[in-house]
N, C-alpha and C. Protein backbone atom coordinates (compact mmCIF):
# COMPACT_ATOMS: atom_id res chain seq x y z
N UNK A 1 0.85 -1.18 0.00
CA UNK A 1 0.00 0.00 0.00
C UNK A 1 0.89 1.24 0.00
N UNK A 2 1.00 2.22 -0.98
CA UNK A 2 1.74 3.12 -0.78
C UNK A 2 0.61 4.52 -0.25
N UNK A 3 1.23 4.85 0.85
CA UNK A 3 0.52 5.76 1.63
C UNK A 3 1.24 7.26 1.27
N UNK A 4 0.30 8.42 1.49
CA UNK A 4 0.37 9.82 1.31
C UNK A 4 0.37 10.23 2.84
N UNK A 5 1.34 11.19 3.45
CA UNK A 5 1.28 11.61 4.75
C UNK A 5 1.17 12.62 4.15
N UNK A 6 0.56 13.71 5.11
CA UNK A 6 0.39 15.10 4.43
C UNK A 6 0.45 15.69 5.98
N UNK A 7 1.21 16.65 6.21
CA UNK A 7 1.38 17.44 7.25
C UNK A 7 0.74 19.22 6.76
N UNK A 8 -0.30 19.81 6.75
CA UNK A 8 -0.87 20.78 6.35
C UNK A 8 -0.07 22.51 7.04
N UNK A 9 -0.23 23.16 5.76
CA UNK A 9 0.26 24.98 6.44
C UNK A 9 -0.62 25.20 5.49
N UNK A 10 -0.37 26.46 5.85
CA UNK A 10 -0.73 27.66 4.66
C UNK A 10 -0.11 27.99 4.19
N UNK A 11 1.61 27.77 4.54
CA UNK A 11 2.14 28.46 3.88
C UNK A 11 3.73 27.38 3.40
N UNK A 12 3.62 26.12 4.15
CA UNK A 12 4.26 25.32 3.48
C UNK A 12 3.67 24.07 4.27
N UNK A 13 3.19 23.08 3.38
CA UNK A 13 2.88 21.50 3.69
C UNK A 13 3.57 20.94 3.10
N UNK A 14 3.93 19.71 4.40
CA UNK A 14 4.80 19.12 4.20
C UNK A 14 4.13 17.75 3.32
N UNK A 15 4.64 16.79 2.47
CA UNK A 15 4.39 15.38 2.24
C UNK A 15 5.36 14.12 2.15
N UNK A 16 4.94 13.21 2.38
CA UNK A 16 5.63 12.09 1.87
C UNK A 16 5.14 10.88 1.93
N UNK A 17 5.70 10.39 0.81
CA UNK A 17 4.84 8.83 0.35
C UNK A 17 5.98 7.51 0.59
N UNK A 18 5.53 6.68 1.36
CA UNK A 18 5.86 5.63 1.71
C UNK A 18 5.04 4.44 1.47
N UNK A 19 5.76 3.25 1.09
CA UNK A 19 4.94 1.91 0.90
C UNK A 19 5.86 1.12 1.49
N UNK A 20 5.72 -0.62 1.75
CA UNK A 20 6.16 -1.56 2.47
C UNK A 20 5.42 -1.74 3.26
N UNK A 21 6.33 -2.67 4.71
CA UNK A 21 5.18 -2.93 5.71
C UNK A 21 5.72 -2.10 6.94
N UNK A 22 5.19 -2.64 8.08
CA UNK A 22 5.64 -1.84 9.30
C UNK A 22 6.59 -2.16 9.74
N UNK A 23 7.12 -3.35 9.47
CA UNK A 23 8.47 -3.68 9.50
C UNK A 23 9.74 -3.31 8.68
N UNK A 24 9.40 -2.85 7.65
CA UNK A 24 10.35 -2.24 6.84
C UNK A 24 9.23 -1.26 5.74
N UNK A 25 9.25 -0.31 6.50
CA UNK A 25 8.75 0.71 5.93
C UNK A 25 9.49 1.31 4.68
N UNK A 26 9.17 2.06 3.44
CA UNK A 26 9.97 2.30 2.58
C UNK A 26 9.64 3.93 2.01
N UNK A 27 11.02 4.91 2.04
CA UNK A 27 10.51 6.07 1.61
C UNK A 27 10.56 5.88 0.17
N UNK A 28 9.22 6.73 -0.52
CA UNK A 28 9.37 6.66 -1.42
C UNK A 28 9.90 7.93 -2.37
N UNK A 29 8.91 9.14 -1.78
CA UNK A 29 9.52 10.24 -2.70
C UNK A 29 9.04 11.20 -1.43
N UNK A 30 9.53 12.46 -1.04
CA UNK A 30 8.78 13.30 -0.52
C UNK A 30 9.45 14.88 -0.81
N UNK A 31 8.30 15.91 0.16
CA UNK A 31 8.79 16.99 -0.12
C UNK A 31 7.93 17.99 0.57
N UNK A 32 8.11 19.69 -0.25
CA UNK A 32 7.08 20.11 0.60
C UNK A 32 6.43 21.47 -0.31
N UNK A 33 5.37 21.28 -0.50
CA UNK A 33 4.22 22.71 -1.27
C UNK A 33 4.58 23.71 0.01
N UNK A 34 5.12 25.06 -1.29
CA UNK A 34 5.74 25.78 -0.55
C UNK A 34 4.57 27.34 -1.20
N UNK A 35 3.92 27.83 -0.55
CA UNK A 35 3.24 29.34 -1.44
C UNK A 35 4.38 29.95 -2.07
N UNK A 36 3.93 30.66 -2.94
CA UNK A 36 4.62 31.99 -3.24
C UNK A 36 5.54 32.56 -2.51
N UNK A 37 4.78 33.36 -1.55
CA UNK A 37 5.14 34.27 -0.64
C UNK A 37 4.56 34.09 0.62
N UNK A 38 5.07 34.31 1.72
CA UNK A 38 4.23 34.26 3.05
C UNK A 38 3.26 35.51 3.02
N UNK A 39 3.74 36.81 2.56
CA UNK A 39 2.83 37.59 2.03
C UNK A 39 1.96 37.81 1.12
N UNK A 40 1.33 36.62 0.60
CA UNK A 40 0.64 36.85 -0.68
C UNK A 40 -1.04 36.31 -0.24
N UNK A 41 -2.03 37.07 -0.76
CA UNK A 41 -3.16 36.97 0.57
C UNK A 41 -3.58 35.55 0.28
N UNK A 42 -4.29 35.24 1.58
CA UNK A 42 -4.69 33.77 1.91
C UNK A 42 -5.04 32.92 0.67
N UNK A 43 -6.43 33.59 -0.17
CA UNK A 43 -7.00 32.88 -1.10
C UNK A 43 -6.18 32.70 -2.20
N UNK A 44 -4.64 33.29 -2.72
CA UNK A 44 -3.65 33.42 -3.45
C UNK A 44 -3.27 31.93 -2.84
N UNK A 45 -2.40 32.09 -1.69
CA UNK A 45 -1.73 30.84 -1.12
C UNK A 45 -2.47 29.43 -1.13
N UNK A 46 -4.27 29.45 -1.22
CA UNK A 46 -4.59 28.19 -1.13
C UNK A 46 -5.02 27.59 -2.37
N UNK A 47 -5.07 28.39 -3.33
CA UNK A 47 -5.11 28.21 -4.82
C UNK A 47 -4.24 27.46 -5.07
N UNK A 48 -2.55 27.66 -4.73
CA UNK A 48 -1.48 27.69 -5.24
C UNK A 48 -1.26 26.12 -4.44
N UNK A 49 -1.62 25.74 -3.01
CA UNK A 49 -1.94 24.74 -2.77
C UNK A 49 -2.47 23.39 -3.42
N UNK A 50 -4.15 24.04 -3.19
CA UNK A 50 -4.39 23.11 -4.26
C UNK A 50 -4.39 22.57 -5.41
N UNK A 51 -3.73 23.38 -6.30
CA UNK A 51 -3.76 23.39 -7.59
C UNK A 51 -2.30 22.42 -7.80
N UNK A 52 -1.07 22.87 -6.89
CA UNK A 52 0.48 22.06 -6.37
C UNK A 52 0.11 20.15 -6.00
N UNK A 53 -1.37 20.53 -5.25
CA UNK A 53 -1.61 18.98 -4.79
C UNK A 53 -1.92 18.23 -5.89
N UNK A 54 -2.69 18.76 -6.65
CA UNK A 54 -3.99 18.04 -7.92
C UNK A 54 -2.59 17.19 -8.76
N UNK A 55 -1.37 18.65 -8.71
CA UNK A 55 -0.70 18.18 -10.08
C UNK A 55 0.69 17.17 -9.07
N UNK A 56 0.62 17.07 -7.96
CA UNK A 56 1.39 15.97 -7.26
C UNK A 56 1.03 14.56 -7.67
N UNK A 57 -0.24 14.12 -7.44
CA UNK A 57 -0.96 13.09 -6.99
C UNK A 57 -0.74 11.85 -8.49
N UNK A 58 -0.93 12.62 -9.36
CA UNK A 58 -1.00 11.44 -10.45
C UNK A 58 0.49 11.25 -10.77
N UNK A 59 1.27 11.64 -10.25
CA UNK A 59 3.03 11.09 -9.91
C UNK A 59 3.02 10.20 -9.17
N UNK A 60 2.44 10.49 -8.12
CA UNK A 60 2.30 9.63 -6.47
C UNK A 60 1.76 8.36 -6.46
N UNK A 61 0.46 8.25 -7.20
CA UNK A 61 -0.05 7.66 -7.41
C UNK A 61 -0.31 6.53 -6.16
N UNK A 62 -0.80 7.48 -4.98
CA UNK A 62 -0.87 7.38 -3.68
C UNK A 62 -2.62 6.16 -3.30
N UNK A 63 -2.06 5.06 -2.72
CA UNK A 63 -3.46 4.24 -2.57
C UNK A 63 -4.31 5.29 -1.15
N UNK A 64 -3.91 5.61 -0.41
CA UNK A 64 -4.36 6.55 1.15
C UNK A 64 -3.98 7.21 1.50
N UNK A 65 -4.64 8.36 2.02
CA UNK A 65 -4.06 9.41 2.04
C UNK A 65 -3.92 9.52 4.10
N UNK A 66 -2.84 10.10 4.19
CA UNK A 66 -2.88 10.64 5.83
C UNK A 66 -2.86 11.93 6.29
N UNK A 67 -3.59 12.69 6.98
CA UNK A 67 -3.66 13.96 7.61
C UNK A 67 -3.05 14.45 8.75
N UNK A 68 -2.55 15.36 9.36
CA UNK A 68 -1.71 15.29 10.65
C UNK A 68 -3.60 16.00 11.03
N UNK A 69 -4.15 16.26 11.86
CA UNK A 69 -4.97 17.21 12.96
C UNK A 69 -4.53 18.27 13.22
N UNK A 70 -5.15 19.60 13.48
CA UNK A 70 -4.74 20.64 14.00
C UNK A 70 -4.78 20.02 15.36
N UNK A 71 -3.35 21.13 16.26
CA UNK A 71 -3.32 21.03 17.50
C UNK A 71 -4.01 22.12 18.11
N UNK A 72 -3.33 23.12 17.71
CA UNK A 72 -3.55 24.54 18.10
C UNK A 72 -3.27 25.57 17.01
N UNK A 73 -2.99 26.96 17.09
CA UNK A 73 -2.69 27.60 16.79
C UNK A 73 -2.12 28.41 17.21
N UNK A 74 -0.67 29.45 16.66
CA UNK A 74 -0.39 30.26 17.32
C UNK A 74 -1.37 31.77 17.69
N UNK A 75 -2.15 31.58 16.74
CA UNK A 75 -3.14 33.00 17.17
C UNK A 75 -4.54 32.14 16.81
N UNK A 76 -5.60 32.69 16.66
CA UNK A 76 -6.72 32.76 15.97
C UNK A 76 -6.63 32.78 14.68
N UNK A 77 -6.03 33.70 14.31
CA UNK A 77 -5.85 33.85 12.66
C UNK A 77 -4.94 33.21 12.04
N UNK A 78 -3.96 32.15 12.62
CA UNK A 78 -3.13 31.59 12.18
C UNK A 78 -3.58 29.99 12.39
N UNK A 79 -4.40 29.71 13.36
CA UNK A 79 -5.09 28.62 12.94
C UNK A 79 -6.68 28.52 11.97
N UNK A 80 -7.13 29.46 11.82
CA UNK A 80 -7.77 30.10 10.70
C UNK A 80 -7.43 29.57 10.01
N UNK A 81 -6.19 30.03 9.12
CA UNK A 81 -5.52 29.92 7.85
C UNK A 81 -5.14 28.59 7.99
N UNK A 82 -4.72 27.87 8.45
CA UNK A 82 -4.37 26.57 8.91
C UNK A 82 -5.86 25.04 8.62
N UNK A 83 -6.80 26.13 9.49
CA UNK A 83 -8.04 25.36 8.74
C UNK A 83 -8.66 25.39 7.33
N UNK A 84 -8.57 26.61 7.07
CA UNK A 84 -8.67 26.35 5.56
C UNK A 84 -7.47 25.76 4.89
N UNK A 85 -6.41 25.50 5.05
CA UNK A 85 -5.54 24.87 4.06
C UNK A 85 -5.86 23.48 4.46
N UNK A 86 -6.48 22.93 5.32
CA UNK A 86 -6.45 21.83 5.61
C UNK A 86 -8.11 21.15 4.50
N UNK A 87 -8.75 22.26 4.81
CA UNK A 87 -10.02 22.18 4.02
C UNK A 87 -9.69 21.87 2.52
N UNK A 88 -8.52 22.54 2.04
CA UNK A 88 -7.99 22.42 0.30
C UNK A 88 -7.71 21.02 0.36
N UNK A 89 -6.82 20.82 1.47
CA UNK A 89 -5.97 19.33 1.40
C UNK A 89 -7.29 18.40 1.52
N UNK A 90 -7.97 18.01 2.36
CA UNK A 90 -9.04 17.52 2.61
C UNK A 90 -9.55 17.50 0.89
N UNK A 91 -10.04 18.61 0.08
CA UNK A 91 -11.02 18.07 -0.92
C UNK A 91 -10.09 18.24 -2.47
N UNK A 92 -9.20 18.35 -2.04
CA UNK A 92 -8.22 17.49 -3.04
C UNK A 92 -8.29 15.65 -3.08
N UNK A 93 -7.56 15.55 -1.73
CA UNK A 93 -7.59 14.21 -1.78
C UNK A 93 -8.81 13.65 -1.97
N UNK A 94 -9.78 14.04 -1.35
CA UNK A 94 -11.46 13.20 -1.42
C UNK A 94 -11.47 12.97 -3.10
N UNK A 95 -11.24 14.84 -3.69
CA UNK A 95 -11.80 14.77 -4.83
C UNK A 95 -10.80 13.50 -5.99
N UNK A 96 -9.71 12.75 -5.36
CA UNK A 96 -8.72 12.34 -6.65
C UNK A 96 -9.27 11.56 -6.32
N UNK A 97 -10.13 10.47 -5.56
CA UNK A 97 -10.99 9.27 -5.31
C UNK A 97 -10.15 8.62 -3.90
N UNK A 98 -9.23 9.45 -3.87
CA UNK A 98 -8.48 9.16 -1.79
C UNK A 98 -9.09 8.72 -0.69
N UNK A 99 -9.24 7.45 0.03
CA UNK A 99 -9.24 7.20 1.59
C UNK A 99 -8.58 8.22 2.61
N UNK A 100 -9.22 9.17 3.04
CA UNK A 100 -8.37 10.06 3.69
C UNK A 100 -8.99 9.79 5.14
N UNK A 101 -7.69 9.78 6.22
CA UNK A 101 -7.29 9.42 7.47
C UNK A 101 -6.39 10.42 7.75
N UNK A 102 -7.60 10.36 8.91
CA UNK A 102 -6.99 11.80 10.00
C UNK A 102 -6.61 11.41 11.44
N UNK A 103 -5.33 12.11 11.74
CA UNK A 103 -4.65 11.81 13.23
C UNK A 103 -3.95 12.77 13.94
N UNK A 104 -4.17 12.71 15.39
CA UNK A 104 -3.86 13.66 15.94
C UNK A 104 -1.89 14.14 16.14
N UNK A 105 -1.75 15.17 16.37
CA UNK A 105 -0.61 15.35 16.71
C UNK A 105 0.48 14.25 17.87
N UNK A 106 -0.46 14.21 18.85
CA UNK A 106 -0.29 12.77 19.71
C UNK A 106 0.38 11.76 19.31
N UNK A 107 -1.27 11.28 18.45
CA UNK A 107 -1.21 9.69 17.55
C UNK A 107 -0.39 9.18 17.06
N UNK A 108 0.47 10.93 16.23
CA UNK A 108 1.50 10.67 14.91
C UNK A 108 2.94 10.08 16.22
N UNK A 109 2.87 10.94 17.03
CA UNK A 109 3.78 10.78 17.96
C UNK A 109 3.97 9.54 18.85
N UNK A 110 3.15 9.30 19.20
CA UNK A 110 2.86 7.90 19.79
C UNK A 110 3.20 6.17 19.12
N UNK A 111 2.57 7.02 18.01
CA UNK A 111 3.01 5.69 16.84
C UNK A 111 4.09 5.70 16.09
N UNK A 112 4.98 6.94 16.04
CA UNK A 112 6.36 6.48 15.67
C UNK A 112 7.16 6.80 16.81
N UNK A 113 7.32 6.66 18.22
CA UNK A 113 8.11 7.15 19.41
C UNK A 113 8.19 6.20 19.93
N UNK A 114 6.47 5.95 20.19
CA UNK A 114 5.92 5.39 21.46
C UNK A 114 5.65 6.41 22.74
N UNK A 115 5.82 7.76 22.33
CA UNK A 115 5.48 9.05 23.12
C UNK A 115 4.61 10.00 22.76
N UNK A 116 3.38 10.20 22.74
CA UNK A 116 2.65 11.40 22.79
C UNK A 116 3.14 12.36 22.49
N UNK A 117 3.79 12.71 23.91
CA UNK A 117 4.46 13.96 23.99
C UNK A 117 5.91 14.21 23.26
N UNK A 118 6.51 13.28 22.44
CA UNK A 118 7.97 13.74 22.28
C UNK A 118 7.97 14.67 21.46
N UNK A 119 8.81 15.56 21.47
CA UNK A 119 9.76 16.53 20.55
C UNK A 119 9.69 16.31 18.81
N UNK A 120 10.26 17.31 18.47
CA UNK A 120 10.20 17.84 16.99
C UNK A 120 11.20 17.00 16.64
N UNK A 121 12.66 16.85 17.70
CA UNK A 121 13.93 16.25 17.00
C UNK A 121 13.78 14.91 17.09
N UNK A 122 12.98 14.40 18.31
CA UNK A 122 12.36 12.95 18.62
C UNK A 122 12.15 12.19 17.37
N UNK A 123 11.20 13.06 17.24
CA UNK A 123 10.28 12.34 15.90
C UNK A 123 10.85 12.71 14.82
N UNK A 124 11.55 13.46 14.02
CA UNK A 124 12.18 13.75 13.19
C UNK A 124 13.37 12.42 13.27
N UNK A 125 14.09 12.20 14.57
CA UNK A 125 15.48 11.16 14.83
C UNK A 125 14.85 9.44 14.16
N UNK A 126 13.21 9.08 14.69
CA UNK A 126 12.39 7.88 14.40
C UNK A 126 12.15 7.93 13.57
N UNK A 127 11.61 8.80 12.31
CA UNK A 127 11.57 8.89 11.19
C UNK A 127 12.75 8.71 10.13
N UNK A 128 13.75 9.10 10.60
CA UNK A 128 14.62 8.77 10.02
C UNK A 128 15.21 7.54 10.10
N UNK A 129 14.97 6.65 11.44
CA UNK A 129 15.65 5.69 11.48
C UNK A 129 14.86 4.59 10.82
N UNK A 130 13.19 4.82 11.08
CA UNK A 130 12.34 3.78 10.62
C UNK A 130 12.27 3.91 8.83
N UNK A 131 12.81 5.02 8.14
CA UNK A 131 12.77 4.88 6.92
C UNK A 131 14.31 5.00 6.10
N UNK A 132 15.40 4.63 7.40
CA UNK A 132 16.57 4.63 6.86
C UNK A 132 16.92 6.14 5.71
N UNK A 133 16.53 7.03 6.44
CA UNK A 133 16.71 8.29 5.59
C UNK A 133 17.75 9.51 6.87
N UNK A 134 18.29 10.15 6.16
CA UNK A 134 18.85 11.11 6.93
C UNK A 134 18.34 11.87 7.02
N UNK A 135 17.68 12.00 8.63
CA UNK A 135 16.45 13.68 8.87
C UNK A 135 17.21 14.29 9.82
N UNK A 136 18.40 14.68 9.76
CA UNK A 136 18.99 15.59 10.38
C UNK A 136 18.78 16.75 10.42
N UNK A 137 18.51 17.52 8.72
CA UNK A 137 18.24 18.80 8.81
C UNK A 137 16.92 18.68 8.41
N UNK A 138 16.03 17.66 8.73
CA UNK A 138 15.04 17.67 7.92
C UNK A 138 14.01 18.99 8.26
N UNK A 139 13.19 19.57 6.90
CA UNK A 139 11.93 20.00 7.17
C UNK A 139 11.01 20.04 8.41
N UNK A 140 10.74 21.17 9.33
CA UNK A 140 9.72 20.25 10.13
C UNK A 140 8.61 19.52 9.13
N UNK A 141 8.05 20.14 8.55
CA UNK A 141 6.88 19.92 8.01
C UNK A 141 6.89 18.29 6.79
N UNK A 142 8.38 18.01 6.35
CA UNK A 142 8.64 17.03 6.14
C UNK A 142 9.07 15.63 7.40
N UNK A 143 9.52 15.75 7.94
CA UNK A 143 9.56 14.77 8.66
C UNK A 143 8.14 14.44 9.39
N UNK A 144 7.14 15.37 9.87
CA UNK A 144 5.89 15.25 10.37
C UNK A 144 5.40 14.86 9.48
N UNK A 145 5.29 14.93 7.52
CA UNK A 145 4.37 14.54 7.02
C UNK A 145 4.41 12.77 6.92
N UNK A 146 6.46 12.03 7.21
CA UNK A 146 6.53 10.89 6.96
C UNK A 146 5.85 10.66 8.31
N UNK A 147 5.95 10.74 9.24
CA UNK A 147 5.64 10.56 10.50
C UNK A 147 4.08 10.15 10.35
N UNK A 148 3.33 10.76 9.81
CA UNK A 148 1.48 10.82 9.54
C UNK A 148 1.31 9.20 8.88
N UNK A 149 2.59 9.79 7.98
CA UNK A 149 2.18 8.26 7.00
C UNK A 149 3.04 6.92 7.60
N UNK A 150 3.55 7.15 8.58
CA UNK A 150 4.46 6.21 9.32
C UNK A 150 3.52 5.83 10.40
N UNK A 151 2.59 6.63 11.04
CA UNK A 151 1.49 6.19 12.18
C UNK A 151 0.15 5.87 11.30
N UNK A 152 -0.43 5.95 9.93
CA UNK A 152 -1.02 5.16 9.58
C UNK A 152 -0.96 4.05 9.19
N UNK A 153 0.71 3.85 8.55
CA UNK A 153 0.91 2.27 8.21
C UNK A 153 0.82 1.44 9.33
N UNK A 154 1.37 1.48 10.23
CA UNK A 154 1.15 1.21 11.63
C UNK A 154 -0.14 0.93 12.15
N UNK A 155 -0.91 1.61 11.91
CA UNK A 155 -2.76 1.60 12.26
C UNK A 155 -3.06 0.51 11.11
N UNK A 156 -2.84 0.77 9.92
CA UNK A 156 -3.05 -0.60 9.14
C UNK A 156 -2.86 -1.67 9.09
N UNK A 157 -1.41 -1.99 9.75
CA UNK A 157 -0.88 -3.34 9.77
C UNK A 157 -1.64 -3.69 11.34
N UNK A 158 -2.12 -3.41 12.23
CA UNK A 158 -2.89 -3.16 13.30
C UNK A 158 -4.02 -3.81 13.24
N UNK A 159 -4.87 -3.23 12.14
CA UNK A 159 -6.43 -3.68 11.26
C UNK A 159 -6.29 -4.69 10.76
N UNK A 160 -5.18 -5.26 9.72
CA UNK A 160 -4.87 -5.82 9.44
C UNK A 160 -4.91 -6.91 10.11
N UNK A 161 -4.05 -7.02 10.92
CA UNK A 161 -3.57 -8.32 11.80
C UNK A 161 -4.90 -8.58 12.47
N UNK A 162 -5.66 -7.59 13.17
CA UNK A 162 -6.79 -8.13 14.05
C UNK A 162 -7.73 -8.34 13.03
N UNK A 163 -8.27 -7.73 11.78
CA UNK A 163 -9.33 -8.55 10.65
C UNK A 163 -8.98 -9.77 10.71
N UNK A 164 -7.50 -10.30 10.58
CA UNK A 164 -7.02 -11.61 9.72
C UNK A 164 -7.45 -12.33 10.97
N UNK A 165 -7.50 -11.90 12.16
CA UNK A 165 -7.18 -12.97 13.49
C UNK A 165 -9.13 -13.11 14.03
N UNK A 166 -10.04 -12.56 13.24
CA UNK A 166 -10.95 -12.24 13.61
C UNK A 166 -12.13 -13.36 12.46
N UNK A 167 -11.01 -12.95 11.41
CA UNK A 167 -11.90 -13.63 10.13
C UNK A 167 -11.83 -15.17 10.26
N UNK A 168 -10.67 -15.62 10.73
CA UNK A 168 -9.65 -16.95 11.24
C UNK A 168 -11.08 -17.52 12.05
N UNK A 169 -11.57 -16.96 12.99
CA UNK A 169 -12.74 -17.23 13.98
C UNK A 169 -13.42 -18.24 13.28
C-alpha cells in the first residue's frame, strides 16, 4: 500500500509517500508545497496549494491518504488559515478518489516514538531511522508529514492483523 502523509500549512505543507510494511517501511519520494510568498493573501496561497496537490498526486499515485490534525494555533488567525488549508488538502484528496485518514498530533507521535508527547527532533530522529533516511536537517513539516504516514501504516498493519485474526474465527 503506498501511503500519502500530508502534514498541512498555509504556507508550506509538508508530504511524503511511503509503501512496504511496518516492519520495513519504505521512503518513497517526498517533499514540501511551498506558497509563493508568506505575504501573498490567503485565497492566493490556497489556490497555489491546491492546484500544487492536484498536479502531485497522479506522480504519487498514492493508494491513502494521511492527515496530521490541527493542535492549536499560534493565534486565531493563524489557525484560521491553517483550517482552511487543511479544508484544500481535505477536498483534493477526497476529490482524486483518496481514503483520507486523520490523526492527531499525539497519535503521529505515539506511533512512531511510542510518546505522545515527544519533541520535533524525537520524531524527526524515528523517522529517520524507521525509513533509513537522513532527517537531520530535515523539514519540520517534512519529517511530520513521513511521520502521519508512518502512524497510519502502523494503524493498518494493526487492522490488518486483528481482521485476519478475527476472520480466522
Amino acid at each position: 500500500m503506498r501511503i500519502l502523509g500530508v502534514d498541512p500549512g498555509s504556507i508550506a505543507t509538508g508530504w511524503g509517500l511511503i509503501e512496504g510494511s511496518v516492519s520495513r517501511p519504505v521512503l518513497v519520494d517526498c517533499g514540501v508545497l511551498k506558497a509563493s510568498r508568506a505575504g501573498d493573501p490567503l485565497a492566493t496561497r490556497l489556490a497555489r496549494l491546491g492546484s500544487d496537490l492536484e498536479a502531485l498526486l497522479p506522480r504519487l499515485h498514492p493508494d491513502v491518504a494521511a492527515v496530521e490534525t490541527p493542535f492549536h494555533g499560534a493565534s486565531a488567525r493563524s489557525a484560521l488559515a491553517l483550517a482552511h488549508a487543511r479544508g484544500v488538502i481535505l477536498a483534493v484528496l477526497a476529490g482524486a478518489g483518496l481514503e483520507v485518514a486523520e490523526y492527531s498530533p499525539a497519535a503521529v507521535k505515539k506511533a512512531v516514538t511510542g510518546n505522545g508527547r515527544a519533541g520535533k527532533e524525537q520524531v524527526a530522529s524515528m523517522v529517520g531511522r524507521l525509513l533509513a533516511a537522513d532527517m537531520r536537517r530535515p523539514s519540520r513539516d517534512l519529517s511530520d508529514a513521513l511521520a502521519v504516514a508512518l502512524c497510519h501504516q502502523a494503524g493498518a498493519g494493526f487492522h490488518t492483523a486483528v481482521g485476519e485474526r478475527t476472520s480466522d474465527r
